[in-house]
N, C-alpha and C. Protein backbone atom coordinates (compact mmCIF):
# COMPACT_ATOMS: atom_id res chain seq x y z
N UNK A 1 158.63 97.77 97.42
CA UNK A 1 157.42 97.46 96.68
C UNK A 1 156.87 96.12 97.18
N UNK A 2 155.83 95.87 97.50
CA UNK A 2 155.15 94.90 97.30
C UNK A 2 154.98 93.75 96.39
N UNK A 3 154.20 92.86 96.34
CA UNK A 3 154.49 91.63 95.45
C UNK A 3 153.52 90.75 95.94
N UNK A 4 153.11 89.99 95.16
CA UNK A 4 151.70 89.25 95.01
C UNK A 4 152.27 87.99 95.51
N UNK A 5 151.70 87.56 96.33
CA UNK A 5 152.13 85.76 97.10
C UNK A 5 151.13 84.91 96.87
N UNK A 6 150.68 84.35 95.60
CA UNK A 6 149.52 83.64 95.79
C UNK A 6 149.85 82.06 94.90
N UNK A 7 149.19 81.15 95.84
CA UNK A 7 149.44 79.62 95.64
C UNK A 7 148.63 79.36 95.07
N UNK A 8 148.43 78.92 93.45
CA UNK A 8 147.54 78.47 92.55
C UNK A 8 147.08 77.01 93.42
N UNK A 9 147.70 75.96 93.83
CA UNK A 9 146.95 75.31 94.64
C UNK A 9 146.19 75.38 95.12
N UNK A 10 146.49 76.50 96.44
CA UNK A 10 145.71 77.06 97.16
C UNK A 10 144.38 77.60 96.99
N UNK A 11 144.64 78.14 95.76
CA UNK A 11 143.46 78.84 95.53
C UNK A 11 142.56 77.89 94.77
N UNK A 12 142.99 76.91 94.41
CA UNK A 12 142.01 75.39 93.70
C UNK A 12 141.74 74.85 95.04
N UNK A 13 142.18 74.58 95.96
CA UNK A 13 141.41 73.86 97.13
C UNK A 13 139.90 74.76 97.63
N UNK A 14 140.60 76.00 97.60
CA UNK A 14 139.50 76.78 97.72
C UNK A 14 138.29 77.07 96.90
N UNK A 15 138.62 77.10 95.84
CA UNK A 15 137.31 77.38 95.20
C UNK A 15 136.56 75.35 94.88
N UNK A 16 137.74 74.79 94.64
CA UNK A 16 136.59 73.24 94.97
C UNK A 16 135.42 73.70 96.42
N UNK A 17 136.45 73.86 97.21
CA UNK A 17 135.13 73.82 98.60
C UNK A 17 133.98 74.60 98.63
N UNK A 18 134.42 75.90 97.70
CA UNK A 18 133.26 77.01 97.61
C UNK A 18 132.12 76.36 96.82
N UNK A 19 133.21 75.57 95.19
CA UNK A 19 132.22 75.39 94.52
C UNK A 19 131.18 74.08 94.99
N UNK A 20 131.63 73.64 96.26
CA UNK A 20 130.75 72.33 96.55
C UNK A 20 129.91 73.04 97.64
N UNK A 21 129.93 73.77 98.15
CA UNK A 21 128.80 74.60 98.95
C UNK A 21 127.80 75.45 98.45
N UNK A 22 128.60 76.36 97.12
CA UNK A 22 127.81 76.51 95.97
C UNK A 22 126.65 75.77 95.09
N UNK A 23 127.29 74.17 95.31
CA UNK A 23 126.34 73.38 94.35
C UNK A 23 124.97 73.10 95.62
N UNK A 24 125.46 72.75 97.28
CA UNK A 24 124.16 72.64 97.98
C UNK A 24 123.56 73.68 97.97
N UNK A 25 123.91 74.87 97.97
CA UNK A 25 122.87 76.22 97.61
C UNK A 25 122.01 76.20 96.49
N UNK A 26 122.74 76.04 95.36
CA UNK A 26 122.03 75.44 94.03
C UNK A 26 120.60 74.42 94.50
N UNK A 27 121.07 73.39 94.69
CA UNK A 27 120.32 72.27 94.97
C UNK A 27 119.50 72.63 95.94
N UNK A 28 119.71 73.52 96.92
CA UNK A 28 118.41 74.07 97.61
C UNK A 28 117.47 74.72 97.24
N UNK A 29 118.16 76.34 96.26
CA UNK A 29 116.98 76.81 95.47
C UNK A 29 116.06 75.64 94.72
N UNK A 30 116.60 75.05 93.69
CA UNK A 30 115.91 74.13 92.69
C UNK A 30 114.71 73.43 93.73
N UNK A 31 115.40 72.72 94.43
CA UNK A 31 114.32 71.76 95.70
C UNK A 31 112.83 72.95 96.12
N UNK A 32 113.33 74.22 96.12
CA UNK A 32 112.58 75.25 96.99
C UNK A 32 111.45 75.69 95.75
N UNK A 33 112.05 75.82 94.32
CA UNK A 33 111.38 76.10 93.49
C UNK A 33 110.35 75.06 93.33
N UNK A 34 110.64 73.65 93.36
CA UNK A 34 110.18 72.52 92.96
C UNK A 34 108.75 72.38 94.28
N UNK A 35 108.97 72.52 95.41
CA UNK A 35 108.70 72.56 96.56
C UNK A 35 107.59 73.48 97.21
N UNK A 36 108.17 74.50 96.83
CA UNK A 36 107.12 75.94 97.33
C UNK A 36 105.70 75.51 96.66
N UNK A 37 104.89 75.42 95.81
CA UNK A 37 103.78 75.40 95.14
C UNK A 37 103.31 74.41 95.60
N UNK A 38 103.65 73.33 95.80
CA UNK A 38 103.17 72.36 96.54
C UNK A 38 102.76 72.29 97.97
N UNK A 39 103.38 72.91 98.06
CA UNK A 39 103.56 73.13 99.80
C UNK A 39 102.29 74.35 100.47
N UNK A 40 102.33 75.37 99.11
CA UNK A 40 101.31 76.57 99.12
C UNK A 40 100.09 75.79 99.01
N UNK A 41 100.16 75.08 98.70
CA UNK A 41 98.92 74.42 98.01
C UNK A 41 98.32 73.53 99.19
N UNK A 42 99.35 72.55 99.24
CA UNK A 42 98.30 71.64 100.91
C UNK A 42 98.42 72.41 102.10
N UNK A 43 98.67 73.97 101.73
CA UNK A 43 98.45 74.55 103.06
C UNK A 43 96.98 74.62 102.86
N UNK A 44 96.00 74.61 102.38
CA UNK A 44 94.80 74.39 102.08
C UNK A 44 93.97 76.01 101.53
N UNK A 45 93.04 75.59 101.01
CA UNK A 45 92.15 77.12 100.50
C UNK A 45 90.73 77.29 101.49
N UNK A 46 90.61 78.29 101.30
CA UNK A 46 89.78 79.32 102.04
C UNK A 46 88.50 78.31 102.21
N UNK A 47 87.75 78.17 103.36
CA UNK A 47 86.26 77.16 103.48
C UNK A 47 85.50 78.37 103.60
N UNK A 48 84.13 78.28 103.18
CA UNK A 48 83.22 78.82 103.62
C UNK A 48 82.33 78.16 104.35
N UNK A 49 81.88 78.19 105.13
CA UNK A 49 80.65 77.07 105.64
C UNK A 49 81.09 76.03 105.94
N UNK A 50 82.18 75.58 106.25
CA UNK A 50 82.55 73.78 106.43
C UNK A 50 82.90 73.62 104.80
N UNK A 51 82.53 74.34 103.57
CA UNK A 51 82.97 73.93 102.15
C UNK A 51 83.86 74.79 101.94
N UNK A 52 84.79 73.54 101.31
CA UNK A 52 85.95 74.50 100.94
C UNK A 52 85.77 75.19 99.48
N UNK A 53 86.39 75.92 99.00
CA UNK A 53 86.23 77.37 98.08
C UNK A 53 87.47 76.70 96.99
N UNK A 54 87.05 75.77 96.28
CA UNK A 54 87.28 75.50 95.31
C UNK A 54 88.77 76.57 94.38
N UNK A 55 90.20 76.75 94.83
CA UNK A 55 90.71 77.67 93.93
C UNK A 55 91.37 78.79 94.28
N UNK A 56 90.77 78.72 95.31
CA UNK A 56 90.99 80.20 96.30
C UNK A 56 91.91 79.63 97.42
N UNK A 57 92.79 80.59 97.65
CA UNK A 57 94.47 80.07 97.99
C UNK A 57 94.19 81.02 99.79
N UNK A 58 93.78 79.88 100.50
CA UNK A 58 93.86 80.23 102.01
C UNK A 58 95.55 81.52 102.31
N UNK A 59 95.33 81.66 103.34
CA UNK A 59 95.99 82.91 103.76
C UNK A 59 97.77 82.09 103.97
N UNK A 60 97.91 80.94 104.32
CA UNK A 60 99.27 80.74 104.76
C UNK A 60 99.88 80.14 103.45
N UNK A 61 98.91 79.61 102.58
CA UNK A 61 99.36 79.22 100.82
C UNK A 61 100.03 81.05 100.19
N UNK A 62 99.13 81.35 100.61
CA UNK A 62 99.16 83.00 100.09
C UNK A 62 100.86 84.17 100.72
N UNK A 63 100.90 83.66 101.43
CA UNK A 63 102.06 83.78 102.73
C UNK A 63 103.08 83.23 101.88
N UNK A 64 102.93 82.11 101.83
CA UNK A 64 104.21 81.24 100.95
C UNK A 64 104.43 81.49 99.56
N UNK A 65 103.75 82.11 99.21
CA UNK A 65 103.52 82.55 97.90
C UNK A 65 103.87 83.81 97.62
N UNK A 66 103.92 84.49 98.75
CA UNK A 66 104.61 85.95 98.53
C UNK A 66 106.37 85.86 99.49
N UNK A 67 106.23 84.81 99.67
CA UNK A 67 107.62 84.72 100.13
C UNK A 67 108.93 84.27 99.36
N UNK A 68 108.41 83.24 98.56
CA UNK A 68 108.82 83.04 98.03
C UNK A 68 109.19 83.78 96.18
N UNK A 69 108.03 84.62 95.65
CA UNK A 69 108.57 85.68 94.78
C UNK A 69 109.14 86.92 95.64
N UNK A 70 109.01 87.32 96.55
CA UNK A 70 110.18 87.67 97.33
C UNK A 70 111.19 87.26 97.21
N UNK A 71 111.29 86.59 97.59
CA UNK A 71 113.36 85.97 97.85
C UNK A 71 113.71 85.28 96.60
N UNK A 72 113.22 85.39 95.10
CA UNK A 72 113.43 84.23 94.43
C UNK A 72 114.40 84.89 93.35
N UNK A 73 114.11 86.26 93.28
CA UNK A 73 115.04 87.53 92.77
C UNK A 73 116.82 86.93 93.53
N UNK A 74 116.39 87.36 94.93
CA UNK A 74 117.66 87.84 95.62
C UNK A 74 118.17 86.25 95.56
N UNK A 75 117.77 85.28 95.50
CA UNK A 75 118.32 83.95 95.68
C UNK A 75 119.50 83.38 94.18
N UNK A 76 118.21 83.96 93.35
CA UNK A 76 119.38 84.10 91.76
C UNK A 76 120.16 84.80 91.95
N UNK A 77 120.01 85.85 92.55
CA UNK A 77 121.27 87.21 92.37
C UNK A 77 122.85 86.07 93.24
N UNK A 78 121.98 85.60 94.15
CA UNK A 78 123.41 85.07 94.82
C UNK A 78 124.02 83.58 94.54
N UNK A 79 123.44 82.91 93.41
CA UNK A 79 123.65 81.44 92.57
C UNK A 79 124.41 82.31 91.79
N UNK A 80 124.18 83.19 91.03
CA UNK A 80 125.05 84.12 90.22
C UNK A 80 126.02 84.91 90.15
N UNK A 81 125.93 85.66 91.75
CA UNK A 81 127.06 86.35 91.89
C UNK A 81 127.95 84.91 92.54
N UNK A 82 127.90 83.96 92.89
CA UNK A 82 128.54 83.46 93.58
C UNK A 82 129.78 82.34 92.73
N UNK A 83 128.70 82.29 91.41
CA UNK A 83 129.33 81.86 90.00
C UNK A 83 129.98 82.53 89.38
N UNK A 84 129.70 83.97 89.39
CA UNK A 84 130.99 84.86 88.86
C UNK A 84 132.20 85.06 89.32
N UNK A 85 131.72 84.61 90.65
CA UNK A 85 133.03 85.20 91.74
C UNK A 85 134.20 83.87 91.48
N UNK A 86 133.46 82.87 91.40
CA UNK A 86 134.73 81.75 91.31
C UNK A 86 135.17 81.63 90.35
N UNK A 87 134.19 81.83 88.83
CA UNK A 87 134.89 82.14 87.64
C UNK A 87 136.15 83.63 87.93
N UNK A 88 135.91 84.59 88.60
CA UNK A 88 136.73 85.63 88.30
C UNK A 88 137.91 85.26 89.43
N UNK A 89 137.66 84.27 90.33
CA UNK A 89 139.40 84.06 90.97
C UNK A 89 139.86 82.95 90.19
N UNK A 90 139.16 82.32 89.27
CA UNK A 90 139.89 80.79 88.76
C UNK A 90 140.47 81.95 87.43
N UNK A 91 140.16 82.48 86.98
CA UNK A 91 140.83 83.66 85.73
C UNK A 91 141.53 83.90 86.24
N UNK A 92 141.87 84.82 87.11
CA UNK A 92 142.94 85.54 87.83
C UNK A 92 143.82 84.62 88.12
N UNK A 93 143.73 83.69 89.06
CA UNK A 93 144.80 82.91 89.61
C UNK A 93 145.53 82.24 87.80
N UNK A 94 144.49 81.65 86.86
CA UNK A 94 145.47 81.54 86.00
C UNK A 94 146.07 82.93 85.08
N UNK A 95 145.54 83.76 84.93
CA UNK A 95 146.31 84.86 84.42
C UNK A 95 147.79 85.24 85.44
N UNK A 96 147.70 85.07 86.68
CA UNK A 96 148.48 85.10 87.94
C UNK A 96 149.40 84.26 86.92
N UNK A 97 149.64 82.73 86.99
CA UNK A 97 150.44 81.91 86.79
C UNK A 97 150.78 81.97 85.24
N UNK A 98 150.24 82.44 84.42
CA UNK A 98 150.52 82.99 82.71
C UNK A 98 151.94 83.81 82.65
N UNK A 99 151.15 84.72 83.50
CA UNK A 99 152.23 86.03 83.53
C UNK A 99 153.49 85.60 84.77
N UNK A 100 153.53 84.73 85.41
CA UNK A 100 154.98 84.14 86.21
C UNK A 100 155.94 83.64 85.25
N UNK A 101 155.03 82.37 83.99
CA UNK A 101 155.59 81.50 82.75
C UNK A 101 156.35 82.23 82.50
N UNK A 102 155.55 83.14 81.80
CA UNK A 102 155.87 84.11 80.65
C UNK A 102 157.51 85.07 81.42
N UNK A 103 156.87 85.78 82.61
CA UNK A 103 158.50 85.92 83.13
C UNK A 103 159.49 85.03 82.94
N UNK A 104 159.54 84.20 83.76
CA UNK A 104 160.34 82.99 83.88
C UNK A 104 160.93 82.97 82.33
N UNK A 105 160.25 82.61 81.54
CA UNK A 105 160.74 82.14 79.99
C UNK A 105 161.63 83.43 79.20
N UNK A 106 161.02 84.96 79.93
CA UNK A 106 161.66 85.85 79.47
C UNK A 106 162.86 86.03 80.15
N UNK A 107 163.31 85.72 81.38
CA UNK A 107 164.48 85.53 82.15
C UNK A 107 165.07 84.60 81.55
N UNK A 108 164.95 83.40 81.37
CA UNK A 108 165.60 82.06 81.06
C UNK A 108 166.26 83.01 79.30
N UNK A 109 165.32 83.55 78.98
CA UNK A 109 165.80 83.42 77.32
C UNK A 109 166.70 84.86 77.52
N UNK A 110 166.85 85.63 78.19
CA UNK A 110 167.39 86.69 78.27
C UNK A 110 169.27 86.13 79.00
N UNK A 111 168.92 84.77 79.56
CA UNK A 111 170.13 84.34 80.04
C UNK A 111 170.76 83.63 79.77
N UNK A 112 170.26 83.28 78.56
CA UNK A 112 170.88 82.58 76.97
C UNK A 112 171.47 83.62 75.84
N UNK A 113 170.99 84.52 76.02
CA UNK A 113 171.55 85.31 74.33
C UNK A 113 173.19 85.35 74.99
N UNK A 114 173.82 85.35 73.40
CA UNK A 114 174.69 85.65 73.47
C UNK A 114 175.56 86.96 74.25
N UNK A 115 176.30 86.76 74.80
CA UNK A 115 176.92 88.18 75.61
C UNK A 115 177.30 89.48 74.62
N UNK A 116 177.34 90.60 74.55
CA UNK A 116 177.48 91.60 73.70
C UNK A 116 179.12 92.47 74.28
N UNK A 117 180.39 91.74 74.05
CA UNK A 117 181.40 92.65 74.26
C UNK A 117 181.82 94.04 73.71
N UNK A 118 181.95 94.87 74.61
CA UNK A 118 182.29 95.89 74.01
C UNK A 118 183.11 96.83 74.78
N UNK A 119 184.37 96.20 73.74
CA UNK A 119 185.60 96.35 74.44
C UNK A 119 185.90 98.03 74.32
N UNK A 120 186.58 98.96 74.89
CA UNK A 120 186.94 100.42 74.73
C UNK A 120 187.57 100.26 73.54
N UNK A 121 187.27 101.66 73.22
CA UNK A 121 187.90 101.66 71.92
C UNK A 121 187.06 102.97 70.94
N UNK A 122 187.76 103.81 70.06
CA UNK A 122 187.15 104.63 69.26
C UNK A 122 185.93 104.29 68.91
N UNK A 123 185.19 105.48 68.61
CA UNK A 123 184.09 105.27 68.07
C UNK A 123 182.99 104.22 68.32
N UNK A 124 183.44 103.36 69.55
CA UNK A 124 182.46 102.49 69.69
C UNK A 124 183.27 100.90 69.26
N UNK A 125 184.24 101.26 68.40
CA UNK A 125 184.34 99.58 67.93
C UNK A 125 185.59 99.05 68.16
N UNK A 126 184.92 97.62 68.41
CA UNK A 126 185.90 96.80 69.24
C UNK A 126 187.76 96.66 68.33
N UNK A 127 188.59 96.64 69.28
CA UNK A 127 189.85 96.51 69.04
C UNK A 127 190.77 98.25 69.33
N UNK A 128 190.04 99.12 69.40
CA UNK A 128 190.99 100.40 69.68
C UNK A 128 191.13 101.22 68.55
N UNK A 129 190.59 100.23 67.10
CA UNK A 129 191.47 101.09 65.89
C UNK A 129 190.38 102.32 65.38
C-alpha cells in the first residue's frame, strides 16, 4: 500500500511563495482596474473637423474598453480560484497533520493500557479452576 509523504513545512514555504505572487497578481488587477479608464480616456475622443466630439470615446479608448470587460471576468475567476486553491492545501496539509496527532496519541494510549492476561484455563478464566 501506499502512504502519503507530505512535509507540513514544506508545504508552508510553498504556499507563502504562491501567496506572495498571488498578492502581485492582486495588486496588478486593482492597479489595471484603477488604470484602464484613465488610460481609455487620454487615448482621446473622436474630432470632427479639427473639433473634438465632446464624450464620444475615439476607437483605441473604445479598444481598451472592450478589453478590458473582457478579461475582467476571467482575471477574478483566477484571484479566486487561486485563493481557494491555497486555502484548500493549507486545510488539507492541516487535516494531514490532525489525523498523524490523533494516530500518534491513539498508539501512545493504546501502549499504556494495562496488559490483559489470559492465562489457559476453563471456560475462559484465569487459574485452570
Amino acid at each position: 500500500m501506499t502512504g502519503w509523504d507530505i512535509s507540513p513545512s514544506g508545504v508552508s514555504g510553498v504556499l507563502k511563495e504562491t501567496a506572495k505572487a498571488a498578492e502581485g497578481l492582486s495588486n496588478t488587477g486593482k492597479a489595471l482596474q484603477k488604470t484602464m479608464p484613465s488610460a481609455a480616456e487620454s487615448a482621446g475622443t473622436i474630432q470632427q473637423g479639427g473639433v473634438e466630439k465632446s464624450g464620444v470615446q475615439g476607437p483605441v479608448g473604445a479598444a481598451l474598453g472592450e478589453f478590458f470587460t473582457a478579461y475582467q471576468e476571467k482575471l477574478m475567476y483566477v484571484a479566486v480560484r487561486t485563493s481557494n486553491s491555497l486555502n484548500g492545501a493549507a486545510g488539507a496539509t492541516n487535516a494531514y497533520v490532525k489525523g498523524d496527532l490523533e494516530m500518534a496519541a491513539r498508539a501512545q494510549a493504546n501502549a499504556l493500557k494495562e496488559p490483559k492476561i489470559d492465562l489457559p484455563g476453563t471456560g475462559g478464566q484465569q487459574g485452570g479452576s
